[in-house]
N, C-alpha and C. Protein backbone atom coordinates (compact mmCIF):
# COMPACT_ATOMS: atom_id res chain seq x y z
N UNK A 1 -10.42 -6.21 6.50
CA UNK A 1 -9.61 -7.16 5.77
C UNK A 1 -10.48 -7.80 4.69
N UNK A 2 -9.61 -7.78 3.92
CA UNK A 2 -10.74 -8.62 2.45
C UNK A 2 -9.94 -9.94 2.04
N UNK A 3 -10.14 -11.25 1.85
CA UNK A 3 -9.68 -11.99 1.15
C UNK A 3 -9.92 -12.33 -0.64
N UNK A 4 -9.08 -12.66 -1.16
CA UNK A 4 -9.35 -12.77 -2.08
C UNK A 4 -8.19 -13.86 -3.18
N UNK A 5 -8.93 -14.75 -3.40
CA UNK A 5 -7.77 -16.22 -3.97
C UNK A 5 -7.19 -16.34 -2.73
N UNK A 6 -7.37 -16.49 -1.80
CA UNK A 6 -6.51 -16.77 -0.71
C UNK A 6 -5.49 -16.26 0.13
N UNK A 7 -5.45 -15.11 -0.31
CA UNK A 7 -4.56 -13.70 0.05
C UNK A 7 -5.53 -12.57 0.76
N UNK A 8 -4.90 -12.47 1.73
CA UNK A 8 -5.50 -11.26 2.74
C UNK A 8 -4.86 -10.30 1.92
N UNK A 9 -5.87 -9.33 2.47
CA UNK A 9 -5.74 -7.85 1.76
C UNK A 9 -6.09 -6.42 2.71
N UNK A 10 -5.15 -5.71 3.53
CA UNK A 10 -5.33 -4.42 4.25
C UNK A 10 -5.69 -3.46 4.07
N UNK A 11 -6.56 -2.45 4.35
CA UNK A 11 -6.61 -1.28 4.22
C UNK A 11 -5.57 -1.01 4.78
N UNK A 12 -5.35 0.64 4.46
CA UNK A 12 -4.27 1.38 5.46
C UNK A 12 -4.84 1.15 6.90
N UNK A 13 -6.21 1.87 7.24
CA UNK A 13 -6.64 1.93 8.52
C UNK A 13 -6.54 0.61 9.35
N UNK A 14 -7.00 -0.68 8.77
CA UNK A 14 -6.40 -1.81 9.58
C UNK A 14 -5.52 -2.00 9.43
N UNK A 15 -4.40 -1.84 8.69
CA UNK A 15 -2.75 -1.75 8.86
C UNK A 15 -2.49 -0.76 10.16
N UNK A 16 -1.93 0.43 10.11
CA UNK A 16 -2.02 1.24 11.15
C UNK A 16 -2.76 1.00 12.09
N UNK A 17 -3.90 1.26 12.21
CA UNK A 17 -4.85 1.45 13.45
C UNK A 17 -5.53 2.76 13.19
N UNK A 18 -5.39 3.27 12.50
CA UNK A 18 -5.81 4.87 12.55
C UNK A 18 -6.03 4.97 11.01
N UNK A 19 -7.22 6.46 10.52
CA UNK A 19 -7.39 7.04 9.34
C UNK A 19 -5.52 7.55 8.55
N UNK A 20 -5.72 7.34 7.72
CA UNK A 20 -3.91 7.40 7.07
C UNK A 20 -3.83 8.90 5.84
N UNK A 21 -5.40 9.24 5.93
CA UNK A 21 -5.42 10.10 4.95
C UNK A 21 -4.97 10.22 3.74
N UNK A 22 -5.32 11.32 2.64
CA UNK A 22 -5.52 10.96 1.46
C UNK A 22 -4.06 11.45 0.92
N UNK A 23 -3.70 12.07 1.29
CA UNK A 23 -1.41 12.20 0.78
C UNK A 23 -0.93 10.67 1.16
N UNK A 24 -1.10 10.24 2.66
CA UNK A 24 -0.42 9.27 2.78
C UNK A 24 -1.36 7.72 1.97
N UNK A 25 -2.28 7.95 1.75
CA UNK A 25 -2.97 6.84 0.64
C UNK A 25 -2.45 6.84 -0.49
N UNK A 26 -2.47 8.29 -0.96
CA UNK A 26 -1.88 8.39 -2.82
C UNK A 26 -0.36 7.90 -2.33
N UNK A 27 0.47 8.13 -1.83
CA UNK A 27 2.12 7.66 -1.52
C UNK A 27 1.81 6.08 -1.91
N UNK A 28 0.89 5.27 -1.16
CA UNK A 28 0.92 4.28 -0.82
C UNK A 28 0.95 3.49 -2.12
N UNK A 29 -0.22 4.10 -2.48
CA UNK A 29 -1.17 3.57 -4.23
C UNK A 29 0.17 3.70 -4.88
N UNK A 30 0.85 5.07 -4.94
CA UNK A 30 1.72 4.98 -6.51
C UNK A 30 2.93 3.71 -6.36
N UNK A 31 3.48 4.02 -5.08
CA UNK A 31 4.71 2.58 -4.80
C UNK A 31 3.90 1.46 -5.38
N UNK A 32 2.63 1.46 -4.86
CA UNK A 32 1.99 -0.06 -5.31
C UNK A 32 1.92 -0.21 -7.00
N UNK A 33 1.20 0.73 -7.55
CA UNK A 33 1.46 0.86 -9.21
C UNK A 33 2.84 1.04 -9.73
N UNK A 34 3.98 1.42 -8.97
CA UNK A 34 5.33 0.89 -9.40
C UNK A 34 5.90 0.12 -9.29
N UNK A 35 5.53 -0.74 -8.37
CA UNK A 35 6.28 -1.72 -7.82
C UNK A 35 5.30 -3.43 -8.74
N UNK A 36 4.43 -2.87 -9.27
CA UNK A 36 3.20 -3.91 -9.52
C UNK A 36 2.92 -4.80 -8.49
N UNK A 37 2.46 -4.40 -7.83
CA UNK A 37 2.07 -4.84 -6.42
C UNK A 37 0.51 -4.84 -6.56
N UNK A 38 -0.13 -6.07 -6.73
CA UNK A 38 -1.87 -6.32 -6.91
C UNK A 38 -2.82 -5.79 -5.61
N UNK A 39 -3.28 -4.85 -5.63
CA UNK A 39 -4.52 -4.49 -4.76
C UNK A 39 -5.51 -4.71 -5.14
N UNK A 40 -6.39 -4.75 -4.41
CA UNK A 40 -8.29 -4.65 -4.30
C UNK A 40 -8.43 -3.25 -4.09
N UNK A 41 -9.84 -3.23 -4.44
CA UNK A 41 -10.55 -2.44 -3.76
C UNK A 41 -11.94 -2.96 -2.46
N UNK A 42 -12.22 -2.23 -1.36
CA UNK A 42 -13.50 -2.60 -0.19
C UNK A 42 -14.03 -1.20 -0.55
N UNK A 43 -15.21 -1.76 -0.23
CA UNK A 43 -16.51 -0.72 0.28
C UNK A 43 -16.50 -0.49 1.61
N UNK A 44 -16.14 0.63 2.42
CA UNK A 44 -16.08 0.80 4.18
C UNK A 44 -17.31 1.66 4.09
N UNK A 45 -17.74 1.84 4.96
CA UNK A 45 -18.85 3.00 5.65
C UNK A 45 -18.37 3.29 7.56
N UNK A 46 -17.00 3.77 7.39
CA UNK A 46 -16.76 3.90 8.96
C UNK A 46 -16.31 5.37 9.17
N UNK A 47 -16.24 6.06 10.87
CA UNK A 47 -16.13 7.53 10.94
C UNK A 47 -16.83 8.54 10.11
N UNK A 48 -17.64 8.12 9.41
CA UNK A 48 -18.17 9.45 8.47
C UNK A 48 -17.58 9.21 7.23
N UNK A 49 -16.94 7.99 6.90
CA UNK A 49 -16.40 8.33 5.30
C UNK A 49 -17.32 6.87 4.53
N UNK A 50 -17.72 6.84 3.76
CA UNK A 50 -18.38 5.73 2.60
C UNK A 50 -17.84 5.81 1.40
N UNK A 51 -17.11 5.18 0.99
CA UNK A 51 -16.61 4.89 -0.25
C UNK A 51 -15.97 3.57 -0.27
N UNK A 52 -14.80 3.62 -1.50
CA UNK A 52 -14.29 2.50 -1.18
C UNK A 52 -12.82 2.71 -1.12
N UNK A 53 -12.08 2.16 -0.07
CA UNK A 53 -10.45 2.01 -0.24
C UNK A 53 -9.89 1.13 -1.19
N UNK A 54 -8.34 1.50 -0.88
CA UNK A 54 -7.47 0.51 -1.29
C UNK A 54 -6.80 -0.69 -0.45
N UNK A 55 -6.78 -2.08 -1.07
CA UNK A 55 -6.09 -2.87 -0.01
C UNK A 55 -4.69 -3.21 -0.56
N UNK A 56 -4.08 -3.51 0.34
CA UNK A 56 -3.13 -3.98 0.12
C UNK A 56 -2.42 -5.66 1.24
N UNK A 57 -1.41 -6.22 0.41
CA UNK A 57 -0.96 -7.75 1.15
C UNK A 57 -0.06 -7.05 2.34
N UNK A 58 -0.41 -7.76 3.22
CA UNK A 58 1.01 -6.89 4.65
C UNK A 58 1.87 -6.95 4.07
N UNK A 59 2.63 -8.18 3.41
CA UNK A 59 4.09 -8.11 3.30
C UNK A 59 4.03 -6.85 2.21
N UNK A 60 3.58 -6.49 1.95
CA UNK A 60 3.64 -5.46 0.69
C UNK A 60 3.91 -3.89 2.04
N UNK A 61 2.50 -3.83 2.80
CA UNK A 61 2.67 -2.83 3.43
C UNK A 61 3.72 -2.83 4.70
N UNK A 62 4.49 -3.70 5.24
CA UNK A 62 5.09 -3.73 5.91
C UNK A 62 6.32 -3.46 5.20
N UNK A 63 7.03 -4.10 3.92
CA UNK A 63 7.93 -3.76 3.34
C UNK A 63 7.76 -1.92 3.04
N UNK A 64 7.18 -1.58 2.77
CA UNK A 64 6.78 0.36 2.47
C UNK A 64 6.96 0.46 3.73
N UNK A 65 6.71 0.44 4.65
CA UNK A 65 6.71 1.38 5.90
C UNK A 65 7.81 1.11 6.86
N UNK A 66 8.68 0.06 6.36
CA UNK A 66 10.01 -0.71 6.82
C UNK A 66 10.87 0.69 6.40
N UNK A 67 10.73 0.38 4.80
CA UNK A 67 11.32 2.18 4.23
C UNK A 67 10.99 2.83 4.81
N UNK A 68 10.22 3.55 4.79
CA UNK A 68 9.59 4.57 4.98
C UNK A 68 10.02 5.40 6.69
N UNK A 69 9.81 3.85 7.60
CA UNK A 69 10.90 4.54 8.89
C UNK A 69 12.56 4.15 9.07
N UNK A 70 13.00 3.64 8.06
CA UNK A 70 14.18 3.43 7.83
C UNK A 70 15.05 4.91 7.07
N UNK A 71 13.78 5.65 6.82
CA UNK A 71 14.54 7.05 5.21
C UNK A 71 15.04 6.62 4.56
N UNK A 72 14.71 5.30 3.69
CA UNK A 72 15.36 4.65 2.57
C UNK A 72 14.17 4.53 1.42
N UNK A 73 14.30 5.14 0.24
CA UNK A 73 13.36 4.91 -0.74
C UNK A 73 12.82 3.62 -1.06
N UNK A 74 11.87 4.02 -0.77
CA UNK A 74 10.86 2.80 -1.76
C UNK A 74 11.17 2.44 -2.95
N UNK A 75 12.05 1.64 -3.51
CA UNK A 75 12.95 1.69 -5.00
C UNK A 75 12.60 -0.17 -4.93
N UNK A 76 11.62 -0.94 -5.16
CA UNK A 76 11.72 -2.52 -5.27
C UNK A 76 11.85 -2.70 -7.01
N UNK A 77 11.35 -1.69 -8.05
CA UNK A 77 11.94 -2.02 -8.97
C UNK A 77 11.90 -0.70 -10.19
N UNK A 78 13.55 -0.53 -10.15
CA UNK A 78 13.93 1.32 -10.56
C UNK A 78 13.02 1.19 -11.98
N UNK A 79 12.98 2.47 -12.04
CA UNK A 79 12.78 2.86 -13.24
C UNK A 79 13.80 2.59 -14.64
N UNK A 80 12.90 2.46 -16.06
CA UNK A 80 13.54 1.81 -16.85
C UNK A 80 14.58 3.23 -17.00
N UNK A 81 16.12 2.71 -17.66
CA UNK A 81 16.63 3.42 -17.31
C UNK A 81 18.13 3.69 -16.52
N UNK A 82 17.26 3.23 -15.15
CA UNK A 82 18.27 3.45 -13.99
C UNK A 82 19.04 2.44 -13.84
N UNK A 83 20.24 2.80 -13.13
CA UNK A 83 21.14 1.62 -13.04
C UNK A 83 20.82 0.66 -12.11
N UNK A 84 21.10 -0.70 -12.50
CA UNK A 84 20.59 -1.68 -11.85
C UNK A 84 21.96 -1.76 -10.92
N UNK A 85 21.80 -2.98 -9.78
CA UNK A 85 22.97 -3.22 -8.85
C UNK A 85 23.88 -4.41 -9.55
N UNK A 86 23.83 -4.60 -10.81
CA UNK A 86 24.95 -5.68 -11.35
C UNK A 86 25.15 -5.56 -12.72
């Protein structure tokens, strides 16, 4: 967990509990760059991997994975374009 201005910030792996791998990371990242949803980055050194992740706010990752086991798209704000609901 990283704080930062006063906002906690998750990796996937402390979200889950488990490595989330690099398909289900990029999924994660692009909703977040569409949705403009502010992440960090951490430096980990755990299981054999050293680099750095992405974090994200729970309510951010709990809202994605609400979708995600619901089979309802990740859509918090359509593309320019698309029809809005009003």
């Amino acid at each position: 967990m990283k704080i930062e201005n006063e906002v906690e910030y998750h990796s996937l792996y402390e979200y889950l509990g488990y490595a989330a791998g690099p398909r289900l990371g990029d999924e994660v990242n692009k909703a977040a760059i569409k949705s403009k949803q502010k992440y960090v980055t951490q430096y980990i050194e755990q299981g054999g991997y050293k680099g750095n992740v992405f974090c994200y706010t729970k309510d951010f990752l709990d809202e994605y994975f609400y979708t995600i086991e619901n089979k309802e798209p990740f859509n918090k704000y359509p593309e320019p374009g698309e029809d809005l609901p009003f």
